[in-house]
N, C-alpha and C. Protein backbone atom coordinates (compact mmCIF):
# COMPACT_ATOMS: atom_id res chain seq x y z
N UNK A 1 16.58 -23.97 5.86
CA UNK A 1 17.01 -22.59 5.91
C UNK A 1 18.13 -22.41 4.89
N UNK A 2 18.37 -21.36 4.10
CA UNK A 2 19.03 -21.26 3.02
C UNK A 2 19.76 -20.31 3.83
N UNK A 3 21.40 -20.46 3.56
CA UNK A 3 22.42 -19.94 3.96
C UNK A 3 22.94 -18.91 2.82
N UNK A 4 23.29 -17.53 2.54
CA UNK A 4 24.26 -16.98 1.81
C UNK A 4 25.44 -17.45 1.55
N UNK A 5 26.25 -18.16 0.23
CA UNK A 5 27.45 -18.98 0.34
C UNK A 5 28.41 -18.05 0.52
N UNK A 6 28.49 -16.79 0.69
CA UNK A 6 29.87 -15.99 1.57
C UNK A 6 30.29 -16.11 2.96
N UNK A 7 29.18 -16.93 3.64
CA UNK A 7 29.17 -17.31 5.02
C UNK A 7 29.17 -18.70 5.10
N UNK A 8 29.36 -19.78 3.88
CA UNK A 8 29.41 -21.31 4.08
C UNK A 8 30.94 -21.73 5.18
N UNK A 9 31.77 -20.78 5.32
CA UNK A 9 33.00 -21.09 5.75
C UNK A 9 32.28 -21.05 7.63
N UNK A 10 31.60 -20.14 7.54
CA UNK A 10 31.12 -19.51 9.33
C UNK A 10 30.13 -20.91 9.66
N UNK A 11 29.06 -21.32 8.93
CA UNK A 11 27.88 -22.11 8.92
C UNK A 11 28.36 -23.29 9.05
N UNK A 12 27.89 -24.20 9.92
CA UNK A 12 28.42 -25.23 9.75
C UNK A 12 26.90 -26.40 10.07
N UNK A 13 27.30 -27.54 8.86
CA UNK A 13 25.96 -28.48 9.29
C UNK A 13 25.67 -28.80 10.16
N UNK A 14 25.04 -29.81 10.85
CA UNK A 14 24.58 -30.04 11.89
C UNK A 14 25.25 -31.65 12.44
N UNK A 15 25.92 -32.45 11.30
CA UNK A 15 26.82 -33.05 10.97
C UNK A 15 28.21 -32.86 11.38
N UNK A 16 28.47 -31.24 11.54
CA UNK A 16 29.75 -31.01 11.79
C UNK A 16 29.55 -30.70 13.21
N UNK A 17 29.02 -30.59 14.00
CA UNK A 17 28.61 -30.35 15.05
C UNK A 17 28.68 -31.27 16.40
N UNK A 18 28.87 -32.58 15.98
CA UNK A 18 28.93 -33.65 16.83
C UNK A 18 30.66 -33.74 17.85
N UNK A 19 31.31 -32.55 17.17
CA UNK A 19 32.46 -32.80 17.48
C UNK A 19 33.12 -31.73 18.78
N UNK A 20 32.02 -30.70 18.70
CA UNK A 20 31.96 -29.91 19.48
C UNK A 20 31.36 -30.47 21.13
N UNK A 21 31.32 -29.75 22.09
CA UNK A 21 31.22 -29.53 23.19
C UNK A 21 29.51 -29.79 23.60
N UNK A 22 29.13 -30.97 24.40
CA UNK A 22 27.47 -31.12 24.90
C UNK A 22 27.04 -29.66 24.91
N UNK A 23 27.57 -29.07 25.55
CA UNK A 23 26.98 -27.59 26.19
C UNK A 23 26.80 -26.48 25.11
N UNK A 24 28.10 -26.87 24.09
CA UNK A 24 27.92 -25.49 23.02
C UNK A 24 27.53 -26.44 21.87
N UNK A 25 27.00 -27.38 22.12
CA UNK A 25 25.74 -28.26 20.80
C UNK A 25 24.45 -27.14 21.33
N UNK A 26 24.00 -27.82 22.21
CA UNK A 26 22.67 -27.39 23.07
C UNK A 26 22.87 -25.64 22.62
N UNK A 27 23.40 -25.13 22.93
CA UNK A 27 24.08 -23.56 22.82
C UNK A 27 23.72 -22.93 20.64
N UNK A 28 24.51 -23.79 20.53
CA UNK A 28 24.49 -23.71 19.04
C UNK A 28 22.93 -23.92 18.39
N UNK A 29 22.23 -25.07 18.63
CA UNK A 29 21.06 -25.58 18.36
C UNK A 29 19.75 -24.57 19.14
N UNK A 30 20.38 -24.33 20.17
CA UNK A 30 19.17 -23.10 20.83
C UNK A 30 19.23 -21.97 19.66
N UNK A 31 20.42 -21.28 19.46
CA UNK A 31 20.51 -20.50 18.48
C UNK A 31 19.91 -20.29 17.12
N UNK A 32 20.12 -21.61 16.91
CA UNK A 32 19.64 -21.75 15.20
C UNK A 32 18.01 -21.63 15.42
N UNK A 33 17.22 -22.36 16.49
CA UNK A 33 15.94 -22.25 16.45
C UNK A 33 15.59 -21.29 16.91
N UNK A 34 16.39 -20.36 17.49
CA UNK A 34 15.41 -18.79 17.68
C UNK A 34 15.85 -17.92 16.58
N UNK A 35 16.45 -18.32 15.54
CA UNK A 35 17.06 -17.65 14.63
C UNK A 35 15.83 -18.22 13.24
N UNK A 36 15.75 -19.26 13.61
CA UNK A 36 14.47 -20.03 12.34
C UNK A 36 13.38 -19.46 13.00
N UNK A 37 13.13 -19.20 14.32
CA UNK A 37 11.58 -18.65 14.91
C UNK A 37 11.42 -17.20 14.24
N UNK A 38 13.06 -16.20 14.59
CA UNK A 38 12.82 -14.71 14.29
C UNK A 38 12.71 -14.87 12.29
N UNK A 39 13.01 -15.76 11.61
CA UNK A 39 12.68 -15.34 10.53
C UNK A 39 11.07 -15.89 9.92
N UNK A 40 10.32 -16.60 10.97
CA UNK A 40 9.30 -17.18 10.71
C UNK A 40 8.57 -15.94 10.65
N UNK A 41 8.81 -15.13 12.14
CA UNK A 41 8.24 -14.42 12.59
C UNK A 41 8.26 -12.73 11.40
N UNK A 42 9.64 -12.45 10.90
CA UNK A 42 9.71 -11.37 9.77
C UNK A 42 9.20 -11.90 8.49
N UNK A 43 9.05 -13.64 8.08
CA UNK A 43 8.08 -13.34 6.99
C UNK A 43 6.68 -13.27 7.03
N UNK A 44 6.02 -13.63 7.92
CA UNK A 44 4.55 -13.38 8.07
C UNK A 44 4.28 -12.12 8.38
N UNK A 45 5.20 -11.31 9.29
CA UNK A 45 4.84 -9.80 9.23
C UNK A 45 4.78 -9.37 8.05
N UNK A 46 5.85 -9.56 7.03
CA UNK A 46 6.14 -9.13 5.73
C UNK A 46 5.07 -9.31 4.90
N UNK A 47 4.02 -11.00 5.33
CA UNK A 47 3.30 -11.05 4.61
C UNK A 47 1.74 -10.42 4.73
N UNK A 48 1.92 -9.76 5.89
CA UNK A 48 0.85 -9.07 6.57
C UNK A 48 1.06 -7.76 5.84
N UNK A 49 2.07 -6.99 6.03
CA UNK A 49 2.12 -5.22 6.09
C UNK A 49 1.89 -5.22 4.10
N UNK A 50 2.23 -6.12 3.38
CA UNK A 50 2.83 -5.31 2.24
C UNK A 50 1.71 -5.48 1.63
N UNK A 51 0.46 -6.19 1.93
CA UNK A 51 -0.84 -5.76 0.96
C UNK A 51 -1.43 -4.91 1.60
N UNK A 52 -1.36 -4.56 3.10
CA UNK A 52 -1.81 -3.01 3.66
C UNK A 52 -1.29 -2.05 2.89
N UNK A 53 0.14 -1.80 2.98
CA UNK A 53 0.75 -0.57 2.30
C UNK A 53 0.69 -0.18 0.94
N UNK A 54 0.28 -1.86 0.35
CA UNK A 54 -0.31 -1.35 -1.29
C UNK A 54 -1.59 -0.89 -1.17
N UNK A 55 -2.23 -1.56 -0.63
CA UNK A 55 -3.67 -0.34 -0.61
C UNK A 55 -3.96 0.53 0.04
N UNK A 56 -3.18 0.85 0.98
CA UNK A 56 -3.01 2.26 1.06
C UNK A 56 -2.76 3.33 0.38
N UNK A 57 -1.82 2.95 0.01
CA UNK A 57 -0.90 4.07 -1.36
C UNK A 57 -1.77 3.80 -2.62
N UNK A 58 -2.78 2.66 -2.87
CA UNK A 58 -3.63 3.09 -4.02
C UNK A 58 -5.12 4.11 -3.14
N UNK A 59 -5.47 3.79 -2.03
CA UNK A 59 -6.50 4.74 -1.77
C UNK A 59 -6.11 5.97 -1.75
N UNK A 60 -4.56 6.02 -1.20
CA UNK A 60 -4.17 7.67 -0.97
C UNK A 60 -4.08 8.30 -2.45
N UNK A 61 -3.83 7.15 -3.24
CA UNK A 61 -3.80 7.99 -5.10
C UNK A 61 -5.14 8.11 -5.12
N UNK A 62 -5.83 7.45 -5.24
CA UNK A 62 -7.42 7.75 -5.58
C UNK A 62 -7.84 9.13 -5.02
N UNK A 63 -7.73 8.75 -3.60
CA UNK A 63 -8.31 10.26 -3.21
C UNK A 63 -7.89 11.76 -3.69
N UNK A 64 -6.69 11.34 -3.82
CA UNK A 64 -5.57 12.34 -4.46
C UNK A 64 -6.46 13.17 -5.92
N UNK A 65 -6.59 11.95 -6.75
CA UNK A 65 -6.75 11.72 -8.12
C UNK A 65 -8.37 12.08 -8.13
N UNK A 66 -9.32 11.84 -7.15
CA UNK A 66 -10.33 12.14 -7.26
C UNK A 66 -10.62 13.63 -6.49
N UNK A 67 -9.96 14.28 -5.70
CA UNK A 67 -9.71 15.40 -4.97
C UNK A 67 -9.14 16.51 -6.50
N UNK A 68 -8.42 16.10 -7.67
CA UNK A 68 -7.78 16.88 -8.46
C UNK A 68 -8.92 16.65 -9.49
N UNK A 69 -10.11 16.01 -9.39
CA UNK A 69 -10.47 15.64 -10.82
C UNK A 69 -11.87 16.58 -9.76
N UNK A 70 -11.91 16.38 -8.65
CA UNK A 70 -13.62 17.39 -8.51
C UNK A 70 -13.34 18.68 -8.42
N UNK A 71 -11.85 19.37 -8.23
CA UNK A 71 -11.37 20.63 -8.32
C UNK A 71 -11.56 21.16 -9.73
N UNK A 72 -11.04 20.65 -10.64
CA UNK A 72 -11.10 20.55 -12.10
C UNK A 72 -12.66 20.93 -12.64
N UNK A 73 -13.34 19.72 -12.36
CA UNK A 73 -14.50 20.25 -12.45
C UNK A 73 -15.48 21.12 -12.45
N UNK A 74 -14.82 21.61 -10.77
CA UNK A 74 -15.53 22.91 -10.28
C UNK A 74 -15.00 23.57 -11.16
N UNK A 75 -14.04 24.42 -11.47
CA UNK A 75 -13.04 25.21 -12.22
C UNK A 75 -13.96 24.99 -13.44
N UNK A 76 -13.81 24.34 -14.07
CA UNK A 76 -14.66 24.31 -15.52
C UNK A 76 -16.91 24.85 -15.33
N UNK A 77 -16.73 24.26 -14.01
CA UNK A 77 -18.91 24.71 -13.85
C UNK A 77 -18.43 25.88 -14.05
N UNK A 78 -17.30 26.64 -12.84
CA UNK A 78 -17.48 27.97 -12.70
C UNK A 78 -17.26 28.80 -13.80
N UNK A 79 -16.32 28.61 -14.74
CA UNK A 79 -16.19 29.04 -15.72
C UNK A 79 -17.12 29.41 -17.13
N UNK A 80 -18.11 28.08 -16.96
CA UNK A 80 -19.51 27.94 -17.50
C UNK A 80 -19.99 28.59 -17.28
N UNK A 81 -20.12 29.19 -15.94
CA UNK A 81 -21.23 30.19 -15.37
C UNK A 81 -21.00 30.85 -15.62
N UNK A 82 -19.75 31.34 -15.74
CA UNK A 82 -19.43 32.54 -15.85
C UNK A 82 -19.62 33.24 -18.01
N UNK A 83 -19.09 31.92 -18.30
CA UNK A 83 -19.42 32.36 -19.92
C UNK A 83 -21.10 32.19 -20.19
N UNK A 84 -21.69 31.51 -19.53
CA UNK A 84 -23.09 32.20 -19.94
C UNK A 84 -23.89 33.13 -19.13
N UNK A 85 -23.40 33.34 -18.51
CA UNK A 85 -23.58 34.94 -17.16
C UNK A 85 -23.73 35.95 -18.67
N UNK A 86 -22.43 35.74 -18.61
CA UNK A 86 -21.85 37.39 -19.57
C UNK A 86 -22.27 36.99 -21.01
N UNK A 87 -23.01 35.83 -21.37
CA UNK A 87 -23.37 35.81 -22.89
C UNK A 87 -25.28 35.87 -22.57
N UNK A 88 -25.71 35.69 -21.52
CA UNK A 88 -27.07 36.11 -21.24
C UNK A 88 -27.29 37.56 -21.44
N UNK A 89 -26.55 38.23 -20.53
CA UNK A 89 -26.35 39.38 -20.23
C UNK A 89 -25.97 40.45 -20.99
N UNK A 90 -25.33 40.10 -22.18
CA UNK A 90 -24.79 40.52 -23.47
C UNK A 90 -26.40 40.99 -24.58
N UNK A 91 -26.81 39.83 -25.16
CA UNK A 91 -28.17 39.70 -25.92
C UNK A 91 -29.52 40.27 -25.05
């Protein structure tokens, strides 16, 4: 487990530990392993959610992107129709 060195003064090895109290070893050591479990546990979530949320946010562009490109389209047929409506209709 990699420690932040602004907290090396708080952290102490496991080495330094022998000098302390049976009860607040056991105490201390319970700690650290539900503290190594909860970060086991936030990187596999982490490694779960963040290729969901990228493909999400690329399907939600697509649809987006394909929702603006069949609008477009229409806009241009109708316009077609409309310029050879009035150039049939003309001759």
């Amino acid at each position: 487990m990699h420690f932040d060195s602004r907290y090396a003064d708080v952290v102490q090895d496991k080495d330094d530990v022998g000098s302390m109290d049976p009860q607040l070893e056991r105490q201390v050591e319970t700690i650290r392993n539900l503290v190594d479990s909860y970060l086991k546990i936030v990187h596999k979530t982490q490694r779960d959610i963040v290729p969901k949320t990228v493909m999400h946010l690329i399907v939600n562009e697509v649809q987006y992107t394909t929702s603006s490109v069949r609008h477009f389209v229409m806009l241009g047929l109708q316009h077609l129709r409309v310029f050879f409506a009035t150039e049939i209709s003309v001759t």
